[in-house]
Each structure stands twice: as structure tokens, then as C-alpha cells.
C-alpha atoms as a PDB file:
ATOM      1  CA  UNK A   1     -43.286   6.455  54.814  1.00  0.00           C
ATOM      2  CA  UNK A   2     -44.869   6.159  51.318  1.00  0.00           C
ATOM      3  CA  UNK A   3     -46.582   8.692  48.317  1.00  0.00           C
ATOM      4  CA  UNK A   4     -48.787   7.343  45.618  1.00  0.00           C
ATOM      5  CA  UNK A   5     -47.582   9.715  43.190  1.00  0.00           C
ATOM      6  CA  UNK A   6     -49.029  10.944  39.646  1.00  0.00           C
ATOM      7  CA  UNK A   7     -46.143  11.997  37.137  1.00  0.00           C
ATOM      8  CA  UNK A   8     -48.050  14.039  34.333  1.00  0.00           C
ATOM      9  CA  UNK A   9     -46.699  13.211  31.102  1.00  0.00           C
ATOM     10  CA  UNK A  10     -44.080  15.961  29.747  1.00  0.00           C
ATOM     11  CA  UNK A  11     -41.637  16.422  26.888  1.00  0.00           C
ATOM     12  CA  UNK A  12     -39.168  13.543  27.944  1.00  0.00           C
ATOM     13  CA  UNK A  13     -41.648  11.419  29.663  1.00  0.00           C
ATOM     14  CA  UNK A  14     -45.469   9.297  29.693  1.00  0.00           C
ATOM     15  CA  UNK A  15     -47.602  10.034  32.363  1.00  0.00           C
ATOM     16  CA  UNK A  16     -47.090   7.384  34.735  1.00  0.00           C
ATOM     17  CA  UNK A  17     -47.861   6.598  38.277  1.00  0.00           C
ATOM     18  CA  UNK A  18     -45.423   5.322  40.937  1.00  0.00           C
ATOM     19  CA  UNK A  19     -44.881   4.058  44.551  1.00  0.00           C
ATOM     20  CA  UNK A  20     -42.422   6.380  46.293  1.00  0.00           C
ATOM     21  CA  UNK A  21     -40.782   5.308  49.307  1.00  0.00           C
ATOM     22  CA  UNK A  22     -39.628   8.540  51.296  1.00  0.00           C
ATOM     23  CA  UNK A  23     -38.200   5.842  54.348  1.00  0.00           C
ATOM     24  CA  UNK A  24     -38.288   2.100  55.648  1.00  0.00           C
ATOM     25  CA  UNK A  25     -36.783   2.172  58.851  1.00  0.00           C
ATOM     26  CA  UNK A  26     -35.496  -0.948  61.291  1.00  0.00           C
ATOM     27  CA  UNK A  27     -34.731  -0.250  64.599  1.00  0.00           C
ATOM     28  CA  UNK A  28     -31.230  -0.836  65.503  1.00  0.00           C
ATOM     29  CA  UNK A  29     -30.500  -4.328  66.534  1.00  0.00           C
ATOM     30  CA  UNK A  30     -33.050  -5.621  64.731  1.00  0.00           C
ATOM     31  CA  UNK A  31     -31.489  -5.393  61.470  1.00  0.00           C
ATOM     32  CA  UNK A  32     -30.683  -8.727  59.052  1.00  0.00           C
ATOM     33  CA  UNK A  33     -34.427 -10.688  60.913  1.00  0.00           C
ATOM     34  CA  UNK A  34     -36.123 -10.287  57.827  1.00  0.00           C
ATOM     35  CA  UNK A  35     -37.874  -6.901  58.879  1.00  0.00           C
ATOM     36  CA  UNK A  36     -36.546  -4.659  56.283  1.00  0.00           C
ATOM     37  CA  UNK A  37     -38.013  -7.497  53.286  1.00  0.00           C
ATOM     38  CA  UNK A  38     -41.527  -7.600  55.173  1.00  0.00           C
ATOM     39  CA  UNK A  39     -41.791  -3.651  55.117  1.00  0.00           C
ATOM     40  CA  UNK A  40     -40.619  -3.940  51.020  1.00  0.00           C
ATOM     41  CA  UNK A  41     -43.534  -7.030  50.647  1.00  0.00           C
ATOM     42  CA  UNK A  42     -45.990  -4.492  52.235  1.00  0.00           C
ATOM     43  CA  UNK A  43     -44.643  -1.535  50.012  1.00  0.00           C
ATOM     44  CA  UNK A  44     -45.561  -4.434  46.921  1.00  0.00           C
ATOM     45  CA  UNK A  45     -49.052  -5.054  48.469  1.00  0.00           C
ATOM     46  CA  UNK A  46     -49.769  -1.463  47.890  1.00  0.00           C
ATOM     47  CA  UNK A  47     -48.723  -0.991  44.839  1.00  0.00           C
ATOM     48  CA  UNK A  48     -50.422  -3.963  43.240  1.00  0.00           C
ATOM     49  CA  UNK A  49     -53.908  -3.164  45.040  1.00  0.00           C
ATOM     50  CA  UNK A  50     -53.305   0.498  43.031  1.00  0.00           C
ATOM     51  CA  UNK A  51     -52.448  -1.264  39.923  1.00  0.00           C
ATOM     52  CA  UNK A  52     -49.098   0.532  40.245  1.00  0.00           C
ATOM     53  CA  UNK A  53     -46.215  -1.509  38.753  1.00  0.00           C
ATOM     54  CA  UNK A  54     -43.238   0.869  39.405  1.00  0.00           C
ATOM     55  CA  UNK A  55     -41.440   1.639  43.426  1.00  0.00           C
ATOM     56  CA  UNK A  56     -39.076   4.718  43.529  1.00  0.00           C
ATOM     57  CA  UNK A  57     -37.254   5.202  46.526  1.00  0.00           C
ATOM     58  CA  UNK A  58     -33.764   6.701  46.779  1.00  0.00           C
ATOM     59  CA  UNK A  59     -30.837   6.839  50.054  1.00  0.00           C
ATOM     60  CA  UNK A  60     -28.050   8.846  51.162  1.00  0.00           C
ATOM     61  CA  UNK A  61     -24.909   7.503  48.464  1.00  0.00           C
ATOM     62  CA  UNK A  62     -22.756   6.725  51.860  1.00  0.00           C
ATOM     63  CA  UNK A  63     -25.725   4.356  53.633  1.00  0.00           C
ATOM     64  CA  UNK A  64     -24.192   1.495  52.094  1.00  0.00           C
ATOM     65  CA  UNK A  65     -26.655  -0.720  54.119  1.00  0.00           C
ATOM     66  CA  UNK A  66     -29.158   0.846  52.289  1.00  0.00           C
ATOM     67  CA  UNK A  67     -27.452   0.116  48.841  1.00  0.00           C
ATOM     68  CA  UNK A  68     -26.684  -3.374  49.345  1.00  0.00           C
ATOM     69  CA  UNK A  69     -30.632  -4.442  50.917  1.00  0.00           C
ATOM     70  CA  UNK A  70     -31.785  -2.519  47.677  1.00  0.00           C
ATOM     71  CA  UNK A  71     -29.823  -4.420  45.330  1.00  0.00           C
ATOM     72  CA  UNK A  72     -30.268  -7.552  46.819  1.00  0.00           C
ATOM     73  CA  UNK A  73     -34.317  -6.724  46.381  1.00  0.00           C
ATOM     74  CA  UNK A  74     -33.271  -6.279  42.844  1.00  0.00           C
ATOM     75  CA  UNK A  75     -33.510  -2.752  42.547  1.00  0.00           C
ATOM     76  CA  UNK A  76     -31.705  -0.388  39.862  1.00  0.00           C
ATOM     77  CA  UNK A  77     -30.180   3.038  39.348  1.00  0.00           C
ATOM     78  CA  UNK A  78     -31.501   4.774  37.122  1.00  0.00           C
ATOM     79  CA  UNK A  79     -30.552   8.572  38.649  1.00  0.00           C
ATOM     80  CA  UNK A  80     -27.779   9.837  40.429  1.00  0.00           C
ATOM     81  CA  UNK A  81     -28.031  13.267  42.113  1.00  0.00           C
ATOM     82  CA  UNK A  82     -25.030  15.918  42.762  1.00  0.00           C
ATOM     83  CA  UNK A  83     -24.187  19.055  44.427  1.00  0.00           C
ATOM     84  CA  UNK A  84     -21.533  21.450  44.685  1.00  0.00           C
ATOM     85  CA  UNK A  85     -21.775  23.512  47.872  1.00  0.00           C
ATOM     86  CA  UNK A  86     -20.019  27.372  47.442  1.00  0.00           C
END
């Protein structure tokens, strides 16, 4: 699932527009065929026929799958998120 959002510019940033990627999904067993690189070349697609140039996405810190596949696509961190439950 994706969101063509519009970020209106503020006091720390430009208004900018981004492709964010709520979920890519691979059914299990079908995991390390290429599926999971297809769905990110069709996330690209979109973005370039928007004349977007920027994918957000984030994943749960412990789905180290998740971490590695995005790395490997050349993604960075650029935001880390925390809670304290009380």
C-alpha cells in the first residue's frame, strides 16, 4: 500500500512531495525470488510518472528482514522513533 503525499513547507522544512510506502508484502515462501525488488521497481514507476523523486517508508526496528532488503535497495535512516510505555 502506497500515499502520494504533499508535505507543506513549515519552519524546519520546504514543501516537498513524497512516495510513502505504508506496506510491501511477500507471501511466505516466496521470499528471496525477486518479488520484494519488482514491488520496489513498481513503487519507482510511480513516483517518476508523478515527478516525485523522494520514497519514505518505515518497519517495525525488530523486522530485520525488512532492514536488510531496505538497505540492500540503498535506502537510509534518516528518523528513528521511540516510546516509553507507563
Amino acid at each position: 500500500m502506497i500515499e502520494i503525499k504533499n508535505h507543506p513547507e513549515n519552519a524546519f522544512k520546504n514543501a516537498y512531495k513524497s512516495v510513502y510506502v505504508h506496506q510491501l508484502s511477500i507471501v511466505e515462501g516466496q521470499t528471496q525470488k525477486g518479488c520484494g525488488k519488482k514491488l520496489k521497481n513498481e513503487v519507482f514507476d510511480i513516483a517518476k510518472k508523478n515527478d516525485i523523486d523522494l520514497i519514505e517508508l518505515d518497519y517495525w526496528f525488530e523486522n530485520i528482514a525488512a532492514k536488510e532488503f531496505y538497505k540492500k535497495q540503498h535506502f537510509k535512516k534518516y528518523r528513528e522513533y521511540a516510546f516509553r510505555q507507563l
